[in-house]
Protein backbone atom coordinates (compact mmCIF):
# COMPACT_ATOMS: atom_id res chain seq x y z
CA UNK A 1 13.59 -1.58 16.46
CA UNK A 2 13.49 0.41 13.14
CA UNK A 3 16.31 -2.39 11.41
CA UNK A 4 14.66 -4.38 9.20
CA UNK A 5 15.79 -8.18 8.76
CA UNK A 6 14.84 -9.40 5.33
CA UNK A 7 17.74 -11.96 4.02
CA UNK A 8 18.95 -11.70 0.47
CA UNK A 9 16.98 -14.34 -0.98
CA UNK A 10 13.75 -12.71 1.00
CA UNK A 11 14.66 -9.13 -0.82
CA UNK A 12 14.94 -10.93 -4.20
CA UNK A 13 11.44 -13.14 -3.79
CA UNK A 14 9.59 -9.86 -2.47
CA UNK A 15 10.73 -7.89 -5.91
CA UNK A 16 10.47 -10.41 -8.11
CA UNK A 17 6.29 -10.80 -6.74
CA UNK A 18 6.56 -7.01 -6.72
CA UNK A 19 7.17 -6.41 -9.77
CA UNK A 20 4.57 -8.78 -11.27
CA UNK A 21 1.93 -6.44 -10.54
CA UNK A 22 4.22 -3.15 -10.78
CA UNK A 23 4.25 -3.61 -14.27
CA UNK A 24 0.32 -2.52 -14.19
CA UNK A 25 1.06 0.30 -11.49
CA UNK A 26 -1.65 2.45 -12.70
CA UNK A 27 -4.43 -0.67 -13.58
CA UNK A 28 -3.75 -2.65 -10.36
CA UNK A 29 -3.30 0.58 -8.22
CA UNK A 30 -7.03 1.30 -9.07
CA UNK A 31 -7.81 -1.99 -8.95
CA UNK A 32 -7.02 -2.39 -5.36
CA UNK A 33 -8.72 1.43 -4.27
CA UNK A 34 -12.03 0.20 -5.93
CA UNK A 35 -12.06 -2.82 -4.14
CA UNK A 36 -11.01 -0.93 -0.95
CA UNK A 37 -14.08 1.69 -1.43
CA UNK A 38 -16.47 -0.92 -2.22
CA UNK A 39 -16.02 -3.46 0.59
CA UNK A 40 -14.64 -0.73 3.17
CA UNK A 41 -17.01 2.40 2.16
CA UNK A 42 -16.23 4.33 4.81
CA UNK A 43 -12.77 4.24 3.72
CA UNK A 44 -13.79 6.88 0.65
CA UNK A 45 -14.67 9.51 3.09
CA UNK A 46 -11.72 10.43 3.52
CA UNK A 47 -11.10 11.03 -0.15
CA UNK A 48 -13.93 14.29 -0.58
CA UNK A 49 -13.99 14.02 -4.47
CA UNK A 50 -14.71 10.00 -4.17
CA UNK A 51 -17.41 10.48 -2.11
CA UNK A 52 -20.02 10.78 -4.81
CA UNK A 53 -19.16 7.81 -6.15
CA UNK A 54 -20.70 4.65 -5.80
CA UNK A 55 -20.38 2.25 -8.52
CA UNK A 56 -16.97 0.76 -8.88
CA UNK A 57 -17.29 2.06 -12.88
CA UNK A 58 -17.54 4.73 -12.01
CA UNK A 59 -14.40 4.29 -9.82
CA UNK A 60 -12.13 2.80 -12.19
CA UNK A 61 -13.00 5.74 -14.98
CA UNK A 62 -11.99 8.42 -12.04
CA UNK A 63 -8.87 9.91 -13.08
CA UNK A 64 -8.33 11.13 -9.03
CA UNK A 65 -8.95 7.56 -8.10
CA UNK A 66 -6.60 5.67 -10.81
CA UNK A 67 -4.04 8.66 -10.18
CA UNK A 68 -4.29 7.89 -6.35
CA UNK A 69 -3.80 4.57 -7.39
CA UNK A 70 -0.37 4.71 -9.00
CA UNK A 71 0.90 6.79 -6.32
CA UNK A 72 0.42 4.46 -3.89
CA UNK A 73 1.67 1.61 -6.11
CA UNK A 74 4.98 4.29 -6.81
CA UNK A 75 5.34 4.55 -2.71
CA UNK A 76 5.48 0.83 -2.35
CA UNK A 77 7.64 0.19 -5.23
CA UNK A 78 10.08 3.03 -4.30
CA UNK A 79 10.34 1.45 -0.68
CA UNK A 80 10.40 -2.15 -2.06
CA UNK A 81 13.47 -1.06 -3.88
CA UNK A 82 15.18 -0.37 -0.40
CA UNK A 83 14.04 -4.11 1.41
CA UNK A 84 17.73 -4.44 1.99
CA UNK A 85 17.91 -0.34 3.59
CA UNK A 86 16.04 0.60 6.39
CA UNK A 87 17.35 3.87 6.60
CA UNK A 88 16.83 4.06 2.84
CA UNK A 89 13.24 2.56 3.54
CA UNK A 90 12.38 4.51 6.41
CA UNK A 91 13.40 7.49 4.96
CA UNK A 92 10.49 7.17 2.29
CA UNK A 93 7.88 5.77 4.65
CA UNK A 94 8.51 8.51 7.55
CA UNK A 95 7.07 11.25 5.57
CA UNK A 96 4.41 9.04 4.28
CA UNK A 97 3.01 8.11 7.48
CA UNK A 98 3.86 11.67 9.61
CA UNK A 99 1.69 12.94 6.32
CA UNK A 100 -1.19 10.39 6.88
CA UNK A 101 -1.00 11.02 10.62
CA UNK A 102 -1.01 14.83 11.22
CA UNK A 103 -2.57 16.16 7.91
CA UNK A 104 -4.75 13.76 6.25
CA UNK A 105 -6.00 12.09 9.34
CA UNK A 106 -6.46 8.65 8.00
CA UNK A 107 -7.07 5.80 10.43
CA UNK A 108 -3.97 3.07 10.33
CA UNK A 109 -6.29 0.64 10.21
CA UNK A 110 -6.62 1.06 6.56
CA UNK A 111 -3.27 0.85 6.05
CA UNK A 112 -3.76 -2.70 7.15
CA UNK A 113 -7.01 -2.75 4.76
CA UNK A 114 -4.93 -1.62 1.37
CA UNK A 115 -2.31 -4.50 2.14
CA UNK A 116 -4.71 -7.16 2.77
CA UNK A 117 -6.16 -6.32 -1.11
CA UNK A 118 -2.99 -6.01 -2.61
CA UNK A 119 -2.18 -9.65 -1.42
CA UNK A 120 -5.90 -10.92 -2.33
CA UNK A 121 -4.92 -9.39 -5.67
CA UNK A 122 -1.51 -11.05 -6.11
CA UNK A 123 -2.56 -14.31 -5.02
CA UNK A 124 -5.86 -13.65 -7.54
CA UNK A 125 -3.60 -13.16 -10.36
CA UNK A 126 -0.41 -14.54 -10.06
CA UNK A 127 -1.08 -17.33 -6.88
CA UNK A 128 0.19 -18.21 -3.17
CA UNK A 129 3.71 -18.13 -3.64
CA UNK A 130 3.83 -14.65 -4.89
CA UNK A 131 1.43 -13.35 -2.33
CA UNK A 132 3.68 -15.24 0.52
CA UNK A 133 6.78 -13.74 -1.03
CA UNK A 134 5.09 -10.33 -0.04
CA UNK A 135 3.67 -10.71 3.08
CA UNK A 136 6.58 -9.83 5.01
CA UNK A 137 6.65 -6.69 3.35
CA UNK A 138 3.10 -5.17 3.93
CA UNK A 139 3.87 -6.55 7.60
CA UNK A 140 6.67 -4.52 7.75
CA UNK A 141 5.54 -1.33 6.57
CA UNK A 142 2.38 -2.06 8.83
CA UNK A 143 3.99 -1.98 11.41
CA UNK A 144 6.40 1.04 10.90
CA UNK A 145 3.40 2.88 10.01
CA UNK A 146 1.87 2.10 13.47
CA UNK A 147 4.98 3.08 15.37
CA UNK A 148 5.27 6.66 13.12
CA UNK A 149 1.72 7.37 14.01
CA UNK A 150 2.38 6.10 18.04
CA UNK A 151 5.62 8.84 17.67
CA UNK A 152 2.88 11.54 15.98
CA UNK A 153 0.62 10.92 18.83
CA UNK A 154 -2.08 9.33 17.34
């Protein structure tokens, strides 16, 4: 079902871990692609001007990678602002994921890869409970990402 059943108090715990590491979109963004291209290198192939690149220096001084990185910390904040919308929420992560699906080709698996790290990194910096808080939200947009790339025939 695309309705998503997050109660009030599960909305407010989500955004207040959310924003802990929001405030630092652009630092932890690129914080959490280095990691990913490190310990997942085959994820950077699908990135053609990261390729090149193998120390994670190197990384973090990349102005495509730490850009990268803030977008996809501005795509989960925009759809962590709609927890208590699916239609609001879907309406950001449908074009997202058709994008991913048909044009850039990338496997969902990573999907599942980026929101592991950005849990290891909220639990690294700010402990359990705010990683728990925001488990049900990578889960959730896990999941609709599998069913938009199921729908684009993937």
């Amino acid at each position: 079902s695309s309705s998503m059943s997050f109660s009030e108090a599960e909305v407010q715990s989500a955004r207040g871990a959310w924003e802990k590491v929001f405030v630092d979109a652009e630092e932890n963004g690129t914080a959490v692609l280095v990691r990913m291209f490190t310990e997942h290198p085959d994820t950077k192939s699908y990135f053609t001007h990261f390729k090149g690149m193998d120390s994670p220096e190197e990384m973090k001084q990349s102005d495509q990678v730490r850009g990268h990185g803030k977008k996809v910390f501005t795509a989960i904040n925009d759809m962590v602002q709609h927890l208590d919308n699916s239609e609001a929420f879907l309406g950001i992560l449908n074009p997202l994921g058709k994008k991913h699906a048909t044009q850039l080709k990338i496997d969902p698996k990573n999907f599942r890869i980026i929101c592991d790290i950005i849990l290891q990194l909220m639990e690294e910096k700010f402990g359990g409970d705010c990683k728990s808080s925001f488990e049900k939200v990578t889960n959730e947009i896990c999941t609709h990402l599998n069913n938009i790339y199921k729908e684009a025939g993937w």
